[in-house]
Every structure is written in structure tokens, then in C-alpha cells.
Protein backbone atom coordinates (compact mmCIF):
# COMPACT_ATOMS: atom_id res chain seq x y z
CA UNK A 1 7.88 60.82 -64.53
CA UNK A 2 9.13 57.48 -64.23
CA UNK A 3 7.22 54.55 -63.37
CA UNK A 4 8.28 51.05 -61.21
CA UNK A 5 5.83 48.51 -61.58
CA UNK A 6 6.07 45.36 -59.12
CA UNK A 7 3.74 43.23 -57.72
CA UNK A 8 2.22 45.62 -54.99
CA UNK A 9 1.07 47.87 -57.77
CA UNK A 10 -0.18 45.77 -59.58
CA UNK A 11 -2.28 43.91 -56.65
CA UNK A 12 -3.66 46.81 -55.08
CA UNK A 13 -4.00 48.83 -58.71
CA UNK A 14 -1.82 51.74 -57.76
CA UNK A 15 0.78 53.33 -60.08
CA UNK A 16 3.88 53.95 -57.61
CA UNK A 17 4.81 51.24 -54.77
CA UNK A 18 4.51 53.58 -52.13
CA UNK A 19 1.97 53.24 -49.27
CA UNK A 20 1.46 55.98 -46.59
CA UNK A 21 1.70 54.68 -42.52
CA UNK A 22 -1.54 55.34 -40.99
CA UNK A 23 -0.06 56.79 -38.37
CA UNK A 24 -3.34 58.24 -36.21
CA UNK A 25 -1.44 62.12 -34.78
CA UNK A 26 -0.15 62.65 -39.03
CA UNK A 27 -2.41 60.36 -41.48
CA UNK A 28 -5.55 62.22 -41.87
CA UNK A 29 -8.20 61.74 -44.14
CA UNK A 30 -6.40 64.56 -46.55
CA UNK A 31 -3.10 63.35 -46.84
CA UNK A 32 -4.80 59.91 -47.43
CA UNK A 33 -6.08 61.08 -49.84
CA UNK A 34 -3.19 63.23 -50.92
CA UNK A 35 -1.08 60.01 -51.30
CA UNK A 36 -3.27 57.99 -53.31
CA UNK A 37 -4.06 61.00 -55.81
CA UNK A 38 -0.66 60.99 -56.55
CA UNK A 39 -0.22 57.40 -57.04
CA UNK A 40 0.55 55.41 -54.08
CA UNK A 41 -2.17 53.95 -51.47
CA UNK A 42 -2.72 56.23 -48.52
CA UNK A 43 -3.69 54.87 -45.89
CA UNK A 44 -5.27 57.10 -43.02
CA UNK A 45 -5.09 55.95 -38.76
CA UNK A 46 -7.81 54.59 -36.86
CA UNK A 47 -6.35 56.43 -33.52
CA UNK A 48 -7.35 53.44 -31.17
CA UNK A 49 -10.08 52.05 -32.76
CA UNK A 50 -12.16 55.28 -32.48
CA UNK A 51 -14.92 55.40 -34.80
CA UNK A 52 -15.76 59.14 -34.87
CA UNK A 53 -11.84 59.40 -36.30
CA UNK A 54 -13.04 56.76 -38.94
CA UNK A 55 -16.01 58.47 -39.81
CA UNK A 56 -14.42 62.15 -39.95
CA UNK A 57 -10.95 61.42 -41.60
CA UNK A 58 -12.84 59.22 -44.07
CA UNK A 59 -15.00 62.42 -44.94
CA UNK A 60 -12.05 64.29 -45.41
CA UNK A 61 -10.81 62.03 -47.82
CA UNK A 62 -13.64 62.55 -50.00
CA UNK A 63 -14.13 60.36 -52.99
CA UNK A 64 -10.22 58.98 -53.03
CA UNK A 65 -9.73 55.12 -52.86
CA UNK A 66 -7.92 55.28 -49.46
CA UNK A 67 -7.75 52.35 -46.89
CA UNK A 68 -7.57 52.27 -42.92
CA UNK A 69 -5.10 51.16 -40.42
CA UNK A 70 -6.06 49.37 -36.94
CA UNK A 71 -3.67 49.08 -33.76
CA UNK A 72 -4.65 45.43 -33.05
CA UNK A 73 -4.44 45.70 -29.66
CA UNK A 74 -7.15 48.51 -29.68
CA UNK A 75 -9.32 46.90 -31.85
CA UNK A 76 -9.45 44.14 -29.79
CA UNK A 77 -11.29 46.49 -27.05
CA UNK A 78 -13.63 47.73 -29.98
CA UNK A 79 -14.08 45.82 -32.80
CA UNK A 80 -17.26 46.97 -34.10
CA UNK A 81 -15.16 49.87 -35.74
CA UNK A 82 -14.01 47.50 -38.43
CA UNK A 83 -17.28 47.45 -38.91
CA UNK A 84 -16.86 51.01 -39.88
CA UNK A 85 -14.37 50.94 -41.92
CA UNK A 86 -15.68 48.03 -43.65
CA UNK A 87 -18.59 50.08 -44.47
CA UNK A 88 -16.88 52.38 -46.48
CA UNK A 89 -15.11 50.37 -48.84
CA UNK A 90 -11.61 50.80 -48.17
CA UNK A 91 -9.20 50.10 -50.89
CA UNK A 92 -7.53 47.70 -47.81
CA UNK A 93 -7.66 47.41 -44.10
CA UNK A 94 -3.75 47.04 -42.22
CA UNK A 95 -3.61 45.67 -39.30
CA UNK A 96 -0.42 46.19 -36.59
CA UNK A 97 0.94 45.23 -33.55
CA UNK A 98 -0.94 42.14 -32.21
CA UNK A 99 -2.42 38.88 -33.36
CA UNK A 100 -4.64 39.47 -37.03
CA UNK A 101 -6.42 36.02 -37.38
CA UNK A 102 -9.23 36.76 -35.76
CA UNK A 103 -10.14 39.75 -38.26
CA UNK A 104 -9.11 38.48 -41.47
CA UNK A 105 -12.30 36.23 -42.41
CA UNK A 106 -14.57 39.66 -41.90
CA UNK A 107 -11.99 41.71 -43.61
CA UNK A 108 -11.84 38.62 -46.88
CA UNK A 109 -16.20 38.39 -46.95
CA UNK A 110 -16.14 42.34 -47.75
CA UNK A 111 -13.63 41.83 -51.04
CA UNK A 112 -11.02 44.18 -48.93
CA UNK A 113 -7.67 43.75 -49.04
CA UNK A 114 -5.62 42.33 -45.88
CA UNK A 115 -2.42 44.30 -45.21
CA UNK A 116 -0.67 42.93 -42.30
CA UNK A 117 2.51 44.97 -40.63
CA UNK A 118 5.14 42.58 -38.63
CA UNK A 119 8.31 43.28 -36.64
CA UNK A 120 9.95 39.51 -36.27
CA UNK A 121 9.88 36.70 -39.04
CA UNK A 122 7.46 34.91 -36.79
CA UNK A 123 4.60 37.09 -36.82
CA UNK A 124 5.55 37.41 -40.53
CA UNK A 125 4.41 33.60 -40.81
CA UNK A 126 1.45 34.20 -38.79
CA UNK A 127 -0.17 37.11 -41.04
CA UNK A 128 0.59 35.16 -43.40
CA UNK A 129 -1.15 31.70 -42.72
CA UNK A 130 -4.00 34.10 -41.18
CA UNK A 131 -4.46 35.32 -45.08
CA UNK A 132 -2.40 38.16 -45.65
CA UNK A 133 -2.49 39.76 -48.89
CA UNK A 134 0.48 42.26 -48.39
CA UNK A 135 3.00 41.74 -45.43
CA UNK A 136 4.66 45.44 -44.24
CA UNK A 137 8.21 44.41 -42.40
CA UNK A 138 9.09 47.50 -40.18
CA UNK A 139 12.16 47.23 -38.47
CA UNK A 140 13.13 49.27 -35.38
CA UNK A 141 14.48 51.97 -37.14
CA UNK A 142 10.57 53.34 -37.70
CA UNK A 143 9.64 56.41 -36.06
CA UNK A 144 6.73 55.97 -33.90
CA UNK A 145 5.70 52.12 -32.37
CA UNK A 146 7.49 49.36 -33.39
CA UNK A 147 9.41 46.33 -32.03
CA UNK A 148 13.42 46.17 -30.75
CA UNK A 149 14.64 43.22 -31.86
CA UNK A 150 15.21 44.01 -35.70
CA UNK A 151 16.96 46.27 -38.18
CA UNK A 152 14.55 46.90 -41.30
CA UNK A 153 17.82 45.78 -43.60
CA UNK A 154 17.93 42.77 -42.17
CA UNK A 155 14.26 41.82 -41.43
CA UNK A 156 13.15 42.43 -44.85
CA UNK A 157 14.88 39.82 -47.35
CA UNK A 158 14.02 37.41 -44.48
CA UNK A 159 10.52 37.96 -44.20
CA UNK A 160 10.92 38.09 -48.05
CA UNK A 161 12.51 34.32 -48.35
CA UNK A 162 9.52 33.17 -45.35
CA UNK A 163 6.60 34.65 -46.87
CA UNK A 164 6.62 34.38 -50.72
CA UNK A 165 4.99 35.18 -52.78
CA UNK A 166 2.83 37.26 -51.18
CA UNK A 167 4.24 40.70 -51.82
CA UNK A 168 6.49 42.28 -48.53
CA UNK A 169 6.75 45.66 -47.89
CA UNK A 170 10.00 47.70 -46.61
CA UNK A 171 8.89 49.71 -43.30
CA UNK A 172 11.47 51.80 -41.33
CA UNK A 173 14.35 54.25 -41.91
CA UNK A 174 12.64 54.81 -45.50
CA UNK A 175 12.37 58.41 -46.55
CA UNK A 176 13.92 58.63 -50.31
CA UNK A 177 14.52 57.39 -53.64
CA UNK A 178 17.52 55.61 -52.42
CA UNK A 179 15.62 53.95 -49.67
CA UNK A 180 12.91 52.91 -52.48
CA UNK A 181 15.68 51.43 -54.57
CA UNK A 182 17.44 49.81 -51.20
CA UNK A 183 14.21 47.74 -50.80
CA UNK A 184 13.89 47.15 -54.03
CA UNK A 185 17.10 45.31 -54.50
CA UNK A 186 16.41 43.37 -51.17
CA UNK A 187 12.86 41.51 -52.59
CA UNK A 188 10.11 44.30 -50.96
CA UNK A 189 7.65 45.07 -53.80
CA UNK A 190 7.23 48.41 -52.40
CA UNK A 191 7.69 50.95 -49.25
CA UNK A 192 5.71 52.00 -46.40
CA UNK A 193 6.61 55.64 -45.19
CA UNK A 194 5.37 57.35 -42.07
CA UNK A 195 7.90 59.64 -40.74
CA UNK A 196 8.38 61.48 -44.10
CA UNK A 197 4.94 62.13 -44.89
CA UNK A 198 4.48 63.33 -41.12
CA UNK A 199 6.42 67.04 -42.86
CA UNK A 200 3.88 67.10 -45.69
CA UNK A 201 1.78 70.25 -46.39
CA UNK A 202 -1.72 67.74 -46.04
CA UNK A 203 0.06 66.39 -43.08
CA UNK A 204 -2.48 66.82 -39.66
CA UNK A 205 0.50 68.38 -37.68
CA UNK A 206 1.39 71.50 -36.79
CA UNK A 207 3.52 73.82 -38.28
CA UNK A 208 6.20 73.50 -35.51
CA UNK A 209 5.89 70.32 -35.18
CA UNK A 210 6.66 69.64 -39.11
CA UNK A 211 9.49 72.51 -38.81
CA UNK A 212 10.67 70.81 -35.74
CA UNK A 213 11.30 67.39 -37.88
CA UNK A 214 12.36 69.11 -41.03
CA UNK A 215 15.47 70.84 -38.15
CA UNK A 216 16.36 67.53 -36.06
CA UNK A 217 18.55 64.42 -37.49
CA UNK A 218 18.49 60.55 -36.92
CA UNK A 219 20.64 60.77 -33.71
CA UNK A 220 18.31 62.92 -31.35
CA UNK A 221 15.83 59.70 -31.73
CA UNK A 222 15.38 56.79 -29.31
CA UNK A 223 12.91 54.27 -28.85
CA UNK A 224 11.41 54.78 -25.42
CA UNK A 225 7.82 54.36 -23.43
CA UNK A 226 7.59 57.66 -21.33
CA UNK A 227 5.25 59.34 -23.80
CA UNK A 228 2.83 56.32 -23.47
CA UNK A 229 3.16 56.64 -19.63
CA UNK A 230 2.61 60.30 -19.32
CA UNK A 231 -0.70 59.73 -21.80
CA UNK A 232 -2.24 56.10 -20.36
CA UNK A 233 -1.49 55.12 -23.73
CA UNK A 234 -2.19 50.99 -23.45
CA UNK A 235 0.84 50.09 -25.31
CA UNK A 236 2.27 47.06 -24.67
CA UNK A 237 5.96 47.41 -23.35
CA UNK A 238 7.37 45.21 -26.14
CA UNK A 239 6.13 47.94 -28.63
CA UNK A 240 8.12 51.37 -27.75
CA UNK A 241 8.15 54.52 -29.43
CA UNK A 242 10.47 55.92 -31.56
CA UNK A 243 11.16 59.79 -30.93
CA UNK A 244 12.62 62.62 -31.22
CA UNK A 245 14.82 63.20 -27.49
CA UNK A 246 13.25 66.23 -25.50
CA UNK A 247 13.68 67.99 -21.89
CA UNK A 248 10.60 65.29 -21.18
CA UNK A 249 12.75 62.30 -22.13
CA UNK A 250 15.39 63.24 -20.15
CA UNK A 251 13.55 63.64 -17.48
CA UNK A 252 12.08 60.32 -17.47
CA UNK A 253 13.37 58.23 -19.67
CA UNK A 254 15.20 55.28 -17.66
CA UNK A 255 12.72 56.27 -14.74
CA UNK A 256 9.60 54.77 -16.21
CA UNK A 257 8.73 52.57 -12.97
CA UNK A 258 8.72 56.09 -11.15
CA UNK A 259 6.65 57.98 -14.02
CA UNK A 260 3.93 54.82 -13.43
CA UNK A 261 3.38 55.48 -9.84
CA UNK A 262 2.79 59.54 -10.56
CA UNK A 263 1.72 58.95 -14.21
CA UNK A 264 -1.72 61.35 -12.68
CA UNK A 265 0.15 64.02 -11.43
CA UNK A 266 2.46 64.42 -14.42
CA UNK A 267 -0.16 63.85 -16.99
CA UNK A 268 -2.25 66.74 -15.59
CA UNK A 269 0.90 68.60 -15.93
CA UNK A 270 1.64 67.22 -19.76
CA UNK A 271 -1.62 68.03 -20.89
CA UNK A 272 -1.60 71.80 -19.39
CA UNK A 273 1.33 71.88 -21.45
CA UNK A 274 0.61 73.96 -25.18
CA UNK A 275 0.77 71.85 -27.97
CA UNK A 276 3.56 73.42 -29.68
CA UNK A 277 5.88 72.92 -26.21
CA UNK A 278 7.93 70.77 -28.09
CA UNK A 279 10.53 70.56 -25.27
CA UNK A 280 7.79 68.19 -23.34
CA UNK A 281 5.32 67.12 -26.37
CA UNK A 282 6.13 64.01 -28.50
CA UNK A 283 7.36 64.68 -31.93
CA UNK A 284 7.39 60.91 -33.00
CA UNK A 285 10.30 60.21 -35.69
CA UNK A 286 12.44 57.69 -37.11
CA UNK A 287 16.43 57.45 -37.93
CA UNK A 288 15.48 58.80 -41.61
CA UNK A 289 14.85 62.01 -40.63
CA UNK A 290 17.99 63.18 -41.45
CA UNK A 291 16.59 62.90 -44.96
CA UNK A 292 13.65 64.95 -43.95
CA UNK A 293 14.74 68.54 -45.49
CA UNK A 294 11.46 70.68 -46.74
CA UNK A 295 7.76 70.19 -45.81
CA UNK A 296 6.29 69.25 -50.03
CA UNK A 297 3.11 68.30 -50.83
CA UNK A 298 2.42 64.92 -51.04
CA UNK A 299 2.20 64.56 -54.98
CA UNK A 300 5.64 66.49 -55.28
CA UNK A 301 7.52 64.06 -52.68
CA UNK A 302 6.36 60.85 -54.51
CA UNK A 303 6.96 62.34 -57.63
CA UNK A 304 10.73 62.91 -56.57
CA UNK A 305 11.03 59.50 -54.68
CA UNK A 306 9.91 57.52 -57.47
CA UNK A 307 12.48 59.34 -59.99
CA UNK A 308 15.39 58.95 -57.79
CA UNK A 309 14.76 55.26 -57.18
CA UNK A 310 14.54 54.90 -60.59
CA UNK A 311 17.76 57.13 -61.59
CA UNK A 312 19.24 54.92 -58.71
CA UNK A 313 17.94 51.62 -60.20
CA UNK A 314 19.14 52.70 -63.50
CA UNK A 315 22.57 53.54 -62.20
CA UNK A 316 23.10 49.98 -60.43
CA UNK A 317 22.18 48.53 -63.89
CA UNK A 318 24.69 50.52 -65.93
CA UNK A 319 27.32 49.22 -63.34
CA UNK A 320 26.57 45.55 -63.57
CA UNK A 321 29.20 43.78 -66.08
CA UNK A 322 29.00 40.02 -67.35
């Protein structure tokens, strides 16, 4: 198969520039491992900080070089779980959604990568005077929590031009070979998925839910709060959730000040609901999911990213006249 070599591989000492989002309901310990098996760096969730998840998912990894992401803002309630994760090695530690500087010295003294994930071009400055070794720029098209004020098109080559040269990372509305390539050709050294992987046979969700995303399309998402609400999910307001629209967003959505006040009485209701309801669970997904069309395994959908992005690549080339 084809090989693109940049300078994320080559840093973190992986063969395809493709990193897994540690998203905490999807990224297990499995399809960490999965990922990184087949060449990229997989990187498995945290939940919030929870250090039994740490422990469990990094036993079901096994022996694979993975690394572990953190929700900043929940690590900031626990922080002896980096601890935890520091214990084990990890191949790198990311840290998301909140400031990283007072992590990165701890992270540095155990010879662990830093991978920091922004959503504006100033806290792309910040990770990176804090010590960043990798920068992930996710723009609002991500499914799951992100910010609203940026497009990943447009965030990218201008975290790209304010960060060099430590190596940026495309995040959001990537889910093929052509989004590879896209990022590519606008400076990222490399791709961070989520929302693709979530429909991968190692994947932790369910069957309908992976059926559910492999059926639905980029327009039935939105970026809204009600499924933090509903679960006392701390996350701050600037940071919604991207996903898919349901009989539960209708309901609420636009009524979140009115979901706070009986946020008890409709999370006993929510969480009587079976997990498979999706007309009231969340199903978090980005605007790629259009793109989402079979449920692989995680070796076979890198394999077929990389060679599209590189019959794509090749393509661009063959077009380009002097």
C-alpha cells in the first residue's frame, strides 16, 4: 500500500499520518490499539479523567504503543489520573478543551509526547509556548465537543502559518482519502479522525448506534448542549456538541434554560431510556458522515484512506504544468 511520510510520522514513529480522537463513548482500549497496529497512533479517551477507564481500556489495548486523551477541564478536578496514564508509558498524552500549561512540565519529565488540540489561533499559540509537540486544529465541523467560531478549512493553514514548525494536525469534517489529501495541501502533517472510526468493527459502540451513523448524512447534525444538560455533563457552554438531530433535540434544543431548571426530572427519564433508543440517546457525529458508508475494521479503513490520498495527491501532481 502506499505510504505518506511527513513530519508527524516521523516524530511520533508511526507509518501513516493518521491519529485516532480519543473520544471516551467510541475510543476504547481495542480500537486504540486497532489504529496503531495498522499504522497510525490511536489514541484511546480518558472519559472525565476517570482512572478505572485508564486502567481498563489500557488493558484492553494490550501490548500496542497507544497514547491517552484528557478533557482539560476534567482533569483539572482530578489530576492524579495523569498520573495514571503517565505510568503506563503512553506513546503521547493530548490534551483538549482548556488551558494545558499547567500539565506539560509532568507530561515533558516522563519523555511523553505533548499533543495539544485547539479550536481558535489563540489557544493554538498558547499550546504552543506551553511546549506542544503536535498541535490538532479541529474546527466546528467535528462531531462531538468542539468550539463555534471556526471552519476546520480555514483554521488549519492559519494555525499552520502561527505555530511552525511544530507539526499541526487537521481535526474536523475528515473521514477519507480526499480529506487526508485536503489537509495535506493546506500545511497539516497529518489527520485526526473521530467520527469515522466511531463505525469501526473495534469501535466500543453499539451495533445500532454504528448502523445508525453508517444511515444518517452531514445535514441531520447540529452543534447543541441539551445532551450535556440532560447528563450533568460539566461542559463549558463555549464547547457544544456536535450531533446527530433526534426527537430529544427537538424537544429541547433552543429550550436549554428550561431543560436546566428540570435537568432531574428529565435525566431520570433519559437514563430509563434503553440504550439503543436512538430517537432520545446521543449519537455524536460530525458533517463527514455523509462519507461514513460501511462499518470496516480499523486496519482496512486506513489502508483505503491512505491509498486514496495518495491516488489523490498523485492526481493533483499530474495536473500541475510549468
Amino acid at each position: 500500500m502506499a505510504t505518506i511520510d511527513t513530519e508527524l510520522t516521523r516524530l511520533l514513529g508511526i507509518r501513516h499520518p493518521i491519529l485516532l480522537a480519543p473520544m471516551g463513548s467510541a475510543a476504547g482500549g481495542k480500537l486504540a490499539a486497532a489504529v496503531t497496529h495498522a499504522g497510525g497512533l490511536g489514541l484511546l479517551g480518558s472519559g472525565y479523567a476517570d482512572e478505572k477507564a485508564i486502567r481498563r481500556e489500557l488493558s484492553e489495548a494490550g501490548n500496542a504503543r497507544v497514547g491517552i486523551g484528557f478533557i482539560l477541564w476534567a482533569l483539572d478536578k482530578n489530576p492524579t489520573a495523569l498520573d495514571v496514564a503517565l505510568d503506563a508509558r503512553p506513546a503521547a498524552v493530548m490534551l483538549s478543551f482548556g488551558d494545558p500549561s499547567p500539565y506539560t512540565a509532568r507530561i515533558k519529565a516522563a519523555n511523553c509526547k505533548i499533543i495539544c488540540q485547539v479550536q481558535t489561533l489563540d489557544q493554538a499559540k498558547q499550546a504552543a509556548d506551553a511546549g506542544a509537540d503536535v498541535i490538532i486544529a479541529q474546527g466546528r465541523d467535528a462531531g462531538g465537543h468542539s468550539g463555534t467560531t471556526r471552519g476546520t478549512i480555514g483554521l488549519v493553514p492559519a494555525v499552520v502559518d502561527a505555530v511552525g514548525p511544530i507539526p499541526v494536525v487537521a481535526a474536523g469534517g475528515i473521514a477519507d482519502g480526499r480529506g487526508l489529501a485536503a489537509a495535506l495541501s493546506l500545511g497539516a502533517a497529518g489527520v485526526s479522525m473521530g467520527t469515522r472510526f466511531t463505525a469501526t468493527r473495534e469501535s466500543l459502540w453499539s451495533q445500532a448506534m454504528k448502523e445508525k451513523t453508517v444511515a444518517s448524512g452531514g445535514d441531520q447534525t447540529a452543534q447543541t448542549r441539551v445532551f450535556d444538560i440532560v447528563r450533568a455533563a460539566a461542559w463549558p457552554a463555549i464547547y457544544p456538541g456536535r450531533a446527530l438531530r433526534n426527537d430529544f433535540f427537538e424537544r429541547w434544543h433552543g429550550k436549554e434554560e428550561a431543560l436546566t431548571e428540570q435537568q432531574t426530572e428529565v435525566d431520570a427519564r433519559y437514563s430509563a431510556t434503553p440504550p439503543d433508543d436512538l430517537s432520545q440517546r446521543v449519537v455524536w457525529a460530525g458533517e463527514s458522515v455523509d462519507l461514513v458508508r460501511d462499518i470496516p475494521s480499523a486496519r482496512d479503513l486506513i489502508e483505503r484512506i491512505v491509498d486514496e490520498a495518495a491516488a489523490v495527491l498523485r492526481t493533483g501532481a499530474a495536473l500541475v504544468r510549468a
